[in-house]
Protein backbone atom coordinates (compact mmCIF):
# COMPACT_ATOMS: atom_id res chain seq x y z
CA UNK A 1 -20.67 13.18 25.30
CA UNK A 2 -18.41 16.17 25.35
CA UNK A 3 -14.45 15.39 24.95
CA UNK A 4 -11.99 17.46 23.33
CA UNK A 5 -10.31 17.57 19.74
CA UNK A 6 -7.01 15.31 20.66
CA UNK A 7 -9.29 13.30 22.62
CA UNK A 8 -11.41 12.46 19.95
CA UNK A 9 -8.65 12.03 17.46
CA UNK A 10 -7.12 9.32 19.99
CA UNK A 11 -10.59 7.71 19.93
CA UNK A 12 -11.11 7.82 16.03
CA UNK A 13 -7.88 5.85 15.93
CA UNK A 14 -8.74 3.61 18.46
CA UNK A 15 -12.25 2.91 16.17
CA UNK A 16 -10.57 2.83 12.97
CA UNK A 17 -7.98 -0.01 14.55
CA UNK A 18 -10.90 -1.74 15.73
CA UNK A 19 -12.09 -1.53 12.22
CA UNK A 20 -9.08 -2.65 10.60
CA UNK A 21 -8.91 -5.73 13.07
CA UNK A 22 -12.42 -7.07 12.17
CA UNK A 23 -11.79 -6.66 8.67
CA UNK A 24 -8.64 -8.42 8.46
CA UNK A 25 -10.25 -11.04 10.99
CA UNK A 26 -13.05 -11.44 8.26
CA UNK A 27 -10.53 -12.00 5.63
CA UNK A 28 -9.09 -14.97 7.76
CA UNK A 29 -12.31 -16.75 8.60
CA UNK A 30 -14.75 -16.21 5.98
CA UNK A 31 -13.34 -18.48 3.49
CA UNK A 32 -11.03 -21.44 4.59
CA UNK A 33 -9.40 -24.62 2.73
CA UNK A 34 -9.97 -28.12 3.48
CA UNK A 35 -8.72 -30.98 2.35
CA UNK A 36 -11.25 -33.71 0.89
CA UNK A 37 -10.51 -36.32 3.31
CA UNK A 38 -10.70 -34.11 6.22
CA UNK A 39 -14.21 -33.35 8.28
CA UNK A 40 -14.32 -30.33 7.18
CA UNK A 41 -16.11 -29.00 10.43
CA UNK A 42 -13.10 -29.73 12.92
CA UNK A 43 -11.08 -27.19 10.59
CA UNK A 44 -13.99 -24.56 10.04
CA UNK A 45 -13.13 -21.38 11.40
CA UNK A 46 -15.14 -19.12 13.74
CA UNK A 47 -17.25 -16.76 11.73
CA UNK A 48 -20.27 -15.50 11.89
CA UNK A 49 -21.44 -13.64 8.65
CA UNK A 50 -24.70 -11.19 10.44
CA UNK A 51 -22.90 -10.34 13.35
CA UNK A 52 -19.61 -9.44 11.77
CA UNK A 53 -21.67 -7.03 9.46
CA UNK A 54 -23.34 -5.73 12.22
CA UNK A 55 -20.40 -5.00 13.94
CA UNK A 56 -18.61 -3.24 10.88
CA UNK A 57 -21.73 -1.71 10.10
CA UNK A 58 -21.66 0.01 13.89
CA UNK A 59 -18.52 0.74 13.92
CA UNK A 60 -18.32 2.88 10.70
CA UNK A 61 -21.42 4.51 11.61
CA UNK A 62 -19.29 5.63 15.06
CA UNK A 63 -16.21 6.67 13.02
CA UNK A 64 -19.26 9.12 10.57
CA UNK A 65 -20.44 9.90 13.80
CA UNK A 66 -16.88 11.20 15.32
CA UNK A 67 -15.42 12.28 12.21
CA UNK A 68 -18.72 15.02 11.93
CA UNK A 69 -18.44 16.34 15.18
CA UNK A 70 -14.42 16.65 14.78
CA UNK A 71 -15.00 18.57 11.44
CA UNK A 72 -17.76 20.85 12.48
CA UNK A 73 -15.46 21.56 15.66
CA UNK A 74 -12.89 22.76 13.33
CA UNK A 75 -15.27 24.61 10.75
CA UNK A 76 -16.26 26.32 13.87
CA UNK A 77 -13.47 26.84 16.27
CA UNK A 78 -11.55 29.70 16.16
CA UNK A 79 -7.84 29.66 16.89
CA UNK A 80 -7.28 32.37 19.44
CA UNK A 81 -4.38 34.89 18.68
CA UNK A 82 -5.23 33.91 14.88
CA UNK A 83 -7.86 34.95 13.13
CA UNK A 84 -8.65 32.08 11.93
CA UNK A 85 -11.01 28.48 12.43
CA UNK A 86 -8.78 25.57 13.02
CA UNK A 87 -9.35 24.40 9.60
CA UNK A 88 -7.88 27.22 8.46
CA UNK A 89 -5.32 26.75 10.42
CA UNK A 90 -4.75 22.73 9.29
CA UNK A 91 -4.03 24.44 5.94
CA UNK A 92 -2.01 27.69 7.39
CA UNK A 93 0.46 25.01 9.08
CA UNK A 94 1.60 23.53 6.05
CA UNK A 95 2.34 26.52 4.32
CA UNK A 96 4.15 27.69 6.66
CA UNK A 97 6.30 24.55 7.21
CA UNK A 98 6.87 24.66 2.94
CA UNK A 99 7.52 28.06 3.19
CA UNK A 100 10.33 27.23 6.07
CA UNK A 101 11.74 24.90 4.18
CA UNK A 102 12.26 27.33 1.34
CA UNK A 103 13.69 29.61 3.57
CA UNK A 104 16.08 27.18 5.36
CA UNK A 105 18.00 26.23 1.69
CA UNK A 106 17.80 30.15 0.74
CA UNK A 107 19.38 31.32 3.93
CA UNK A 108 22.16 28.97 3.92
CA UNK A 109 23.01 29.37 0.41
CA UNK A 110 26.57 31.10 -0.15
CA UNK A 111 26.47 34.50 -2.23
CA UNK A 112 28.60 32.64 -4.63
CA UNK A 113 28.98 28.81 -5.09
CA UNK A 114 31.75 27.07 -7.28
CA UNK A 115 29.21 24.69 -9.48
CA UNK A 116 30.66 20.92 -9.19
CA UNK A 117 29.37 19.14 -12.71
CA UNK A 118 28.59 22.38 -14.42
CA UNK A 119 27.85 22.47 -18.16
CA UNK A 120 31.96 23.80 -18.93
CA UNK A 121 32.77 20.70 -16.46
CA UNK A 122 35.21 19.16 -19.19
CA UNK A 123 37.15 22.67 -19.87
CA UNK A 124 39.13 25.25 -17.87
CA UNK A 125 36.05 27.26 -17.44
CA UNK A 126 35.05 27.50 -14.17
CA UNK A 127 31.13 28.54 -13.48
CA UNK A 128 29.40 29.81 -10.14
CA UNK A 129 26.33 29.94 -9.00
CA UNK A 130 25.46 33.50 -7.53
CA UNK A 131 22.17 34.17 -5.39
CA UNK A 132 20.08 36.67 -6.52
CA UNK A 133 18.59 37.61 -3.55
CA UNK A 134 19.82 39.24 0.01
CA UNK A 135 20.48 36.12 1.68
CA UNK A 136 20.40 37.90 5.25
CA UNK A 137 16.84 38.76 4.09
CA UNK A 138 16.07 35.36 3.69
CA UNK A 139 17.42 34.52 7.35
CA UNK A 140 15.40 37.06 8.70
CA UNK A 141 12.01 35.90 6.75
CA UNK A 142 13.21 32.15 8.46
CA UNK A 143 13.38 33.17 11.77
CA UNK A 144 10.11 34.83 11.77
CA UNK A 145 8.34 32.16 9.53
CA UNK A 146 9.86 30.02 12.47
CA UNK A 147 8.59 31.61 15.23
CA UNK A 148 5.07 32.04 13.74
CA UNK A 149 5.01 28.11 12.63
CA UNK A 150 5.62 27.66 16.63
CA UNK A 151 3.51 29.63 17.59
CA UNK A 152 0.50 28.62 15.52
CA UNK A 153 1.72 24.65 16.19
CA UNK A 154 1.49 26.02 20.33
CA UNK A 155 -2.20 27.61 19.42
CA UNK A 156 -3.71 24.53 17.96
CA UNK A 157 -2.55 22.09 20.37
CA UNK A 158 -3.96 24.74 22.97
CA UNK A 159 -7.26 24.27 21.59
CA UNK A 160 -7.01 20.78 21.14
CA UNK A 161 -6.34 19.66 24.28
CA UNK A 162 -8.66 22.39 25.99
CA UNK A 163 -11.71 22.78 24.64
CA UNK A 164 -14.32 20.41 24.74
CA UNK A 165 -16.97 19.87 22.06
CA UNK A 166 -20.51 17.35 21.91
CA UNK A 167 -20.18 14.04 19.89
């Protein structure tokens, strides 16, 4: 079957919910408490040990199954205007969303900054905090880390949603 990456991701939720629900379901009816005076099959919930395992036992082997062809996609699938496979790129996103971050506190940051609490807080001595960097440098870096996080973020869900791969 051929679907694409955000497809498949959709689907390996939807199998890993199903998952979840059968497991918690198994917690709720594999062991139940009865009192001694009660028949103890009127309060006996539905369960049915083999065919629950089955079941589990299919359904992880589906997730494997999904989860191999989603990871050789991305070992394989290059990112076009990047030179670079798409797990590449599930690494290159992150740094570049750190490294925005960074650049967001540097490029707001005042040349010089009163410090509130400083060590001399208790004295006349006042104390500053002076950047030692060119903070218009650091706006500049932010826009373009900006534009390139977008643009990468735009190239991967391009792929994602466009290009079909066998499961």
């Amino acid at each position: 079957m051929k679907m694409t990456s955000a497809a498949a991701a959709k689907e390996l939720k939807r199998l890993n919910e199903q998952h979840d629900a059968l497991i918690a379901m198994e917690k709720k009816s594999s062991e139940f408490i009865a009192a001694i005076q009660e028949d103890i099959e009127t309060v006996r919930p539905a369960y049915d040990y083999a065919s629950v395992q089955k079941e589990l036992t299919d359904l992880e082997q589906k997730i494997r199954t999904l989860k191999h062809a989603i990871n050789t996609f991305n070992l394989n699938q290059t990112v076009p205007g990047f030179d670079m496979t798409i797990d590449q790129m599930l690494v290159y996103i992150p740094q570049l969303s750190a490294l925005k971050r960074k650049l967001e506190h540097m490029k707001d940051r005042l040349p010089r900054e009163r410090v509130r609490g400083g060590a001399f807080s208790n004295s006349s001595i006042i104390e500053y905090t002076y950047v030692n960097y060119d903070v218009r440098a650091a706006a500049r870096d932010y826009d373009r880390v900006a534009g390139e996080l977008s643009r990468a973020q735009n190239a991967l869900d391009l792929v994602n949603s466009t290009v079909e791969f066998e499961v």
